[in-house]
Protein backbone atom coordinates (compact mmCIF):
# COMPACT_ATOMS: atom_id res chain seq x y z
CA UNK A 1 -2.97 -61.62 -44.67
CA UNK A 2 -3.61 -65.48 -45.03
CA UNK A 3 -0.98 -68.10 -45.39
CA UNK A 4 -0.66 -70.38 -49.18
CA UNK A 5 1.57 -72.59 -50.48
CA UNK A 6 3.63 -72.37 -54.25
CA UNK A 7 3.88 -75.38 -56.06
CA UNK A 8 7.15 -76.21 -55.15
CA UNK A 9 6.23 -76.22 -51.63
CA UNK A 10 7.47 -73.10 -50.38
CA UNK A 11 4.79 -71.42 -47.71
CA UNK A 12 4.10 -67.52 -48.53
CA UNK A 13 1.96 -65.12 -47.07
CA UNK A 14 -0.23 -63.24 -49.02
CA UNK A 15 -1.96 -59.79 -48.39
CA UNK A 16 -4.98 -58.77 -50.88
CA UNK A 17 -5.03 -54.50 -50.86
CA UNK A 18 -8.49 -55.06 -50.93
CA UNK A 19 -8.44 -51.96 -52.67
CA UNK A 20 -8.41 -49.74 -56.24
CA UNK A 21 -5.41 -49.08 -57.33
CA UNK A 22 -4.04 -47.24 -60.60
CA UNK A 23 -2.04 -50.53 -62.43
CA UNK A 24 1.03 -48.95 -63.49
CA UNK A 25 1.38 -47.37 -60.11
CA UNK A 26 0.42 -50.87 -57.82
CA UNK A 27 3.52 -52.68 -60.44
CA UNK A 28 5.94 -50.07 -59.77
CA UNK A 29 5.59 -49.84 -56.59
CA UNK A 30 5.72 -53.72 -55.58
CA UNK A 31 9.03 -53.42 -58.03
CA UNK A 32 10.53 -51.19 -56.05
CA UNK A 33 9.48 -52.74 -52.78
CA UNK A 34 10.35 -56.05 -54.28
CA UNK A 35 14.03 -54.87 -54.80
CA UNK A 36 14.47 -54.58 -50.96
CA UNK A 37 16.44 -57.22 -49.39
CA UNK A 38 17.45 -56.43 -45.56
CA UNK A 39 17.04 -59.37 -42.89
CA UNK A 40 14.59 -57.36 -40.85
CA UNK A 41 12.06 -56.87 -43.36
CA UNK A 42 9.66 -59.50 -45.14
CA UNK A 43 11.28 -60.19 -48.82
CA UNK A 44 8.40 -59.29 -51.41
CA UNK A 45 8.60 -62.19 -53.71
CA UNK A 46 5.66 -61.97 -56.19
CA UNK A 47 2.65 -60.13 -56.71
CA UNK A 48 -0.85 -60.38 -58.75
CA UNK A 49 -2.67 -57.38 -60.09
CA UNK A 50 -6.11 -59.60 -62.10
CA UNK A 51 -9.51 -58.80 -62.08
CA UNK A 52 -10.77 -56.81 -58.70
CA UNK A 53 -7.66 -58.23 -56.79
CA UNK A 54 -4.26 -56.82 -56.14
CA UNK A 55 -2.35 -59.13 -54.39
CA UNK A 56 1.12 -58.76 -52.53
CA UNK A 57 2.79 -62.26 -51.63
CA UNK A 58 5.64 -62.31 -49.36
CA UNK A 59 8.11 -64.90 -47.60
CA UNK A 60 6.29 -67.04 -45.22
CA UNK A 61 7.45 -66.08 -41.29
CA UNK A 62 6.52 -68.86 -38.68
CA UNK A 63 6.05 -67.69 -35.37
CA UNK A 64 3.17 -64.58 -36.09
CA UNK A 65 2.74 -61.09 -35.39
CA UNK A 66 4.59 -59.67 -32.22
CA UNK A 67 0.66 -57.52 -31.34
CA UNK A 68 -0.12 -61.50 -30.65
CA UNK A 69 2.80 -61.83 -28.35
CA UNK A 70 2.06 -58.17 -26.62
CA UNK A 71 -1.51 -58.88 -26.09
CA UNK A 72 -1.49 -62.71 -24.97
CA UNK A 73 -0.80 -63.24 -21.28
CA UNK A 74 1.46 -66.69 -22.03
CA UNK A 75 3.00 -65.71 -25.23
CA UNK A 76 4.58 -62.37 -23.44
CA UNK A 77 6.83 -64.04 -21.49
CA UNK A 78 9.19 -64.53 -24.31
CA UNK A 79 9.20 -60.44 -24.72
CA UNK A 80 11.74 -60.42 -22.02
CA UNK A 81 13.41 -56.89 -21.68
CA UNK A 82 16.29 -57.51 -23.59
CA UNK A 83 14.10 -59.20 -26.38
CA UNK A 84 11.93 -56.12 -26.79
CA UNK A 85 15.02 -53.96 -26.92
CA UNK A 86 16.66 -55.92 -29.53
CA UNK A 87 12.83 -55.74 -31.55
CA UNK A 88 13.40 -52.47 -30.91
CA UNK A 89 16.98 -51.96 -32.20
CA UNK A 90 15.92 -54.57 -35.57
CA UNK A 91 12.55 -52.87 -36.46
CA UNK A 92 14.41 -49.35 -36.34
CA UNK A 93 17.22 -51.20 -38.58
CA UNK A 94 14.19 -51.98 -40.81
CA UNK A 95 12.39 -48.71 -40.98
CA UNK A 96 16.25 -46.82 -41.32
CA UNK A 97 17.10 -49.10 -44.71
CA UNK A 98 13.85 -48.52 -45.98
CA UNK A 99 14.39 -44.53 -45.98
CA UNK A 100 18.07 -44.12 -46.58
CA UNK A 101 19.55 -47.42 -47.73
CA UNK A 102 17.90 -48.64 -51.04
CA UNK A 103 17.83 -46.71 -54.63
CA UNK A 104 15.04 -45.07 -54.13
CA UNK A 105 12.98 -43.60 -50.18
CA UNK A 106 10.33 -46.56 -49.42
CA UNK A 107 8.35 -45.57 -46.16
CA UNK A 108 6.45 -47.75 -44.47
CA UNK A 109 3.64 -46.08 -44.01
CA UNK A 110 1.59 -48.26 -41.23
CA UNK A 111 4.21 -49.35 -38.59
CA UNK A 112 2.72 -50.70 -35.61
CA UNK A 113 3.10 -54.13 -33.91
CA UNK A 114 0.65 -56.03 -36.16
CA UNK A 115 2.95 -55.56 -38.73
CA UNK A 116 6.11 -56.62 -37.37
CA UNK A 117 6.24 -60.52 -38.02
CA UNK A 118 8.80 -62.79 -36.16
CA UNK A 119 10.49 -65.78 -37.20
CA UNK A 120 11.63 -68.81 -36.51
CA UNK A 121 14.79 -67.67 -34.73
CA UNK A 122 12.57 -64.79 -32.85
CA UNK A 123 14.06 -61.99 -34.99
CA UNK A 124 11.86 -59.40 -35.87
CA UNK A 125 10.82 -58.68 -39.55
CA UNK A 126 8.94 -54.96 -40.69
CA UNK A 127 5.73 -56.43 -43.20
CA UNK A 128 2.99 -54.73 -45.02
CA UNK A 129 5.06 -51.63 -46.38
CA UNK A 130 4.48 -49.31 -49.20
CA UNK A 131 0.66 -48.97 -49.51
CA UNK A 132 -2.06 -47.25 -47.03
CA UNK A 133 -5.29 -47.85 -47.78
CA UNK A 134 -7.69 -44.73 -47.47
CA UNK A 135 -11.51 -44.55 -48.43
CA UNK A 136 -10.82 -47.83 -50.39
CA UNK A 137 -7.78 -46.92 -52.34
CA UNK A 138 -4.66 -48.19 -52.05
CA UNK A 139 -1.86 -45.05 -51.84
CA UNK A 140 1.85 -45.48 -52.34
CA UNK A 141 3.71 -43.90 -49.78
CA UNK A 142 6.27 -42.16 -51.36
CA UNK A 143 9.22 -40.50 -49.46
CA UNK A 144 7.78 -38.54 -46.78
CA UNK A 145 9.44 -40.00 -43.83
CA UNK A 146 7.78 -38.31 -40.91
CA UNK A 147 4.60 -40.67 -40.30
CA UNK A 148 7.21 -43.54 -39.69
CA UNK A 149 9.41 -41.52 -37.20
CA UNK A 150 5.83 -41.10 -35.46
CA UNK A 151 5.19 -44.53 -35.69
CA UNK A 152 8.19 -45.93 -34.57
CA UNK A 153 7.91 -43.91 -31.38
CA UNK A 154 4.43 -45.59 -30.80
CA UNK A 155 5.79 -48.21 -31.52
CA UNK A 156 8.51 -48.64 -29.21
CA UNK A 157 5.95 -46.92 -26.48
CA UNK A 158 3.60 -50.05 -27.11
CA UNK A 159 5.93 -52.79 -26.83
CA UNK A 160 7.82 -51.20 -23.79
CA UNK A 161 4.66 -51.08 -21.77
CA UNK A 162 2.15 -53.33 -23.09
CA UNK A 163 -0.63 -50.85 -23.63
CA UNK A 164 -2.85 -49.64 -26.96
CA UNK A 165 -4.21 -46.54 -26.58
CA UNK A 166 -2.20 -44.01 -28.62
CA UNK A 167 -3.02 -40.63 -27.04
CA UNK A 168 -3.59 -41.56 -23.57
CA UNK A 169 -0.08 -44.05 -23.75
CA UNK A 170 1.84 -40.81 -25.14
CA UNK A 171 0.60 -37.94 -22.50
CA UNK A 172 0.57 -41.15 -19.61
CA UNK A 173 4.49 -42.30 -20.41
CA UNK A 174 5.85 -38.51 -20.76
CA UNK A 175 4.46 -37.43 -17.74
CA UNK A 176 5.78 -40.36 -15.57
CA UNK A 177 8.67 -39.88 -17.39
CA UNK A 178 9.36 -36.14 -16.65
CA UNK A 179 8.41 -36.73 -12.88
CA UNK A 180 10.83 -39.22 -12.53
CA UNK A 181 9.14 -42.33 -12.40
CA UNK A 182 10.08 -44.23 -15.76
CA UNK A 183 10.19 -47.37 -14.21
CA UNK A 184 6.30 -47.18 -13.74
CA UNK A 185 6.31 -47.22 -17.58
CA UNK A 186 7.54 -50.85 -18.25
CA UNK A 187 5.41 -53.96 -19.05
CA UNK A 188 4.47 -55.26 -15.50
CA UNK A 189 4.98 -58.62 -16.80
CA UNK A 190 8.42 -57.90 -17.17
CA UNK A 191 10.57 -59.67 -14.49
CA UNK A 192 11.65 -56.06 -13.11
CA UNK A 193 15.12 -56.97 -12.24
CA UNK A 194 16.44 -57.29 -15.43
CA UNK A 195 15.48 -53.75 -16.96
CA UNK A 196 18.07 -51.86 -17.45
CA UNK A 197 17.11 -48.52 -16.19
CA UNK A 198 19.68 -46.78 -18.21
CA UNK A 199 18.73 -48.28 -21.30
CA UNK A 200 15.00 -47.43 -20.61
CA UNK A 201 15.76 -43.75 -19.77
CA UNK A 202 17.40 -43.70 -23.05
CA UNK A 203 14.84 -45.15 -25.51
CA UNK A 204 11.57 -43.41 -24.09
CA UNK A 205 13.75 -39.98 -25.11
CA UNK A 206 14.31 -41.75 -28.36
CA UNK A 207 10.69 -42.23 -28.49
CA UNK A 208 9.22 -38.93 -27.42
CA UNK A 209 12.05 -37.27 -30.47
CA UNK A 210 9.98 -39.33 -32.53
CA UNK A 211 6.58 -38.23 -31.42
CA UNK A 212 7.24 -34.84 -31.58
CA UNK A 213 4.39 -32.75 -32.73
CA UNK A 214 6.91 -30.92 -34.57
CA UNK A 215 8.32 -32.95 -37.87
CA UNK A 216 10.92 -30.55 -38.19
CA UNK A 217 11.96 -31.39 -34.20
CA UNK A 218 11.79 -35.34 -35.20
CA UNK A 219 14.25 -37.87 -34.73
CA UNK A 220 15.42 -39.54 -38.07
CA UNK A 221 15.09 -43.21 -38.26
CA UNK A 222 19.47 -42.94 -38.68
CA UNK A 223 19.25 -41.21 -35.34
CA UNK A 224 17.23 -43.15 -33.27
CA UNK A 225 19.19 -46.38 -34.49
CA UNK A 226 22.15 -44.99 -33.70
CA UNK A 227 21.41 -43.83 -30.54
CA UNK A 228 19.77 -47.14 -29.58
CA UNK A 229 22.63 -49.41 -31.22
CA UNK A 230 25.35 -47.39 -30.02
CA UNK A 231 23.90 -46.32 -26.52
CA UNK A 232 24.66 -42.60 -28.01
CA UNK A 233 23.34 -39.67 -25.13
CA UNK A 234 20.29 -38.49 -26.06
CA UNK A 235 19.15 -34.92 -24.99
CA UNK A 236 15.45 -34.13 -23.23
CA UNK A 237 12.70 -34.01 -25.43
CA UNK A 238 9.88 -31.55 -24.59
CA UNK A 239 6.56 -32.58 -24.44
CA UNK A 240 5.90 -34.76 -27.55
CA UNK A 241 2.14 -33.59 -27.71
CA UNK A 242 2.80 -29.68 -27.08
């Protein structure tokens, strides 16, 4: 992704696939993806298929990737524990439109925090939807929904404490979790009076739902916004790796 500028001014983004794609399929799909129009997720507003390149170019978001926030000891401090609940509540708001509120299922397909952009107010926008690239081909993601529900769950286990490493984070979180130490869980740069224990107890179950082993056992997207906008109860999950 690298940052241009349109003759009249306007700043975009631009991603190039760096990848084969089948033309008919990379112009229907940035169509369709250009047809979404939600406040959470990065507006599609032109794209290039020429020559070797197939480019995607997208509204231009000021303030950078929320992995730079995680990861940057200065930066983090802004990711108070309210902030990364509300990231959490608008990138599930993002994900939910994507599968149940446009014409046609978009998934995103490669949700983590390097492609969550946020803005100028803070907000959280979902980028760099629709395509995964695999052995240097660019694949449209269709409708299968499950790989986001996993993702999101990762997701929200990332920005909740910090940390990278997928399978370790998963087994690590669950079993403080089930032993009744949650709290251990959270971001230690997090001023710990001001997490909510309630609120965390509630979105780690939303997040092990979603990292079920299980797709069939999976929390929707629907569900887990719900839940986490409306502070619904949320049952036990089992182990999310059994």
């Amino acid at each position: 992704m690298f940052e241009g500028m349109l003759p009249d001014n306007m700043f975009i983004m631009v991603k190039d696939l760096n990848a084969s794609i089948e033309e008919r399929m990379f112009r229907r799909a940035a169509m369709i993806m250009g047809n979404i129009h939600h406040k959470n997720i990065v507006k599609l507003v032109g794209y290039c298929y020429e020559f070797n390149h197939r480019f995607l170019v997208y509204e231009y978001s000021k303030n950078g990737t929320l992995d730079m926030y995680i990861h940057d000891s200065t930066l983090c401090k802004k990711l108070t524990w309210r902030k990364r609940i509300e990231i959490c509540v608008m990138v599930a708001k993002a994900i939910s439109h994507m599968h149940s509120g446009c014409l046609e299922i978009v998934t995103h397909g490669n949700l983590k925090s390097e492609n969550v952009i946020l803005d100028e107010n803070f907000e959280a926008k979902v980028t760099e939807f629709g395509f995964t690239i695999i052995n240097g081909e660019a694949i449209y993601c269709g409708a299968s929904t499950e790989k986001d529900e996993r993702d999101f769950g990762m997701f929200v286990l990332t920005l909740l404490t910090g940390c990278r490493d997928e399978e370790d984070l998963c087994k690590w979180t669950y079993k403080e979790w089930i032993e009744g130490r949650a709290s251990n869980v959270v971001d230690k740069r997090i001023d710990g009076t001001s997490v909510d224990l309630e609120e965390l107890e509630r979105t780690l179950r939303i997040a092990f739902w979603c990292l079920q082993t299980d797709e069939l056992r999976r929390c929707s997207m629907y569900d887990a916004l719900t839940a986490l906008e409306f502070h619904n109860a949320v049952d036990p999950p089992p182990p999310p790796f059994a």
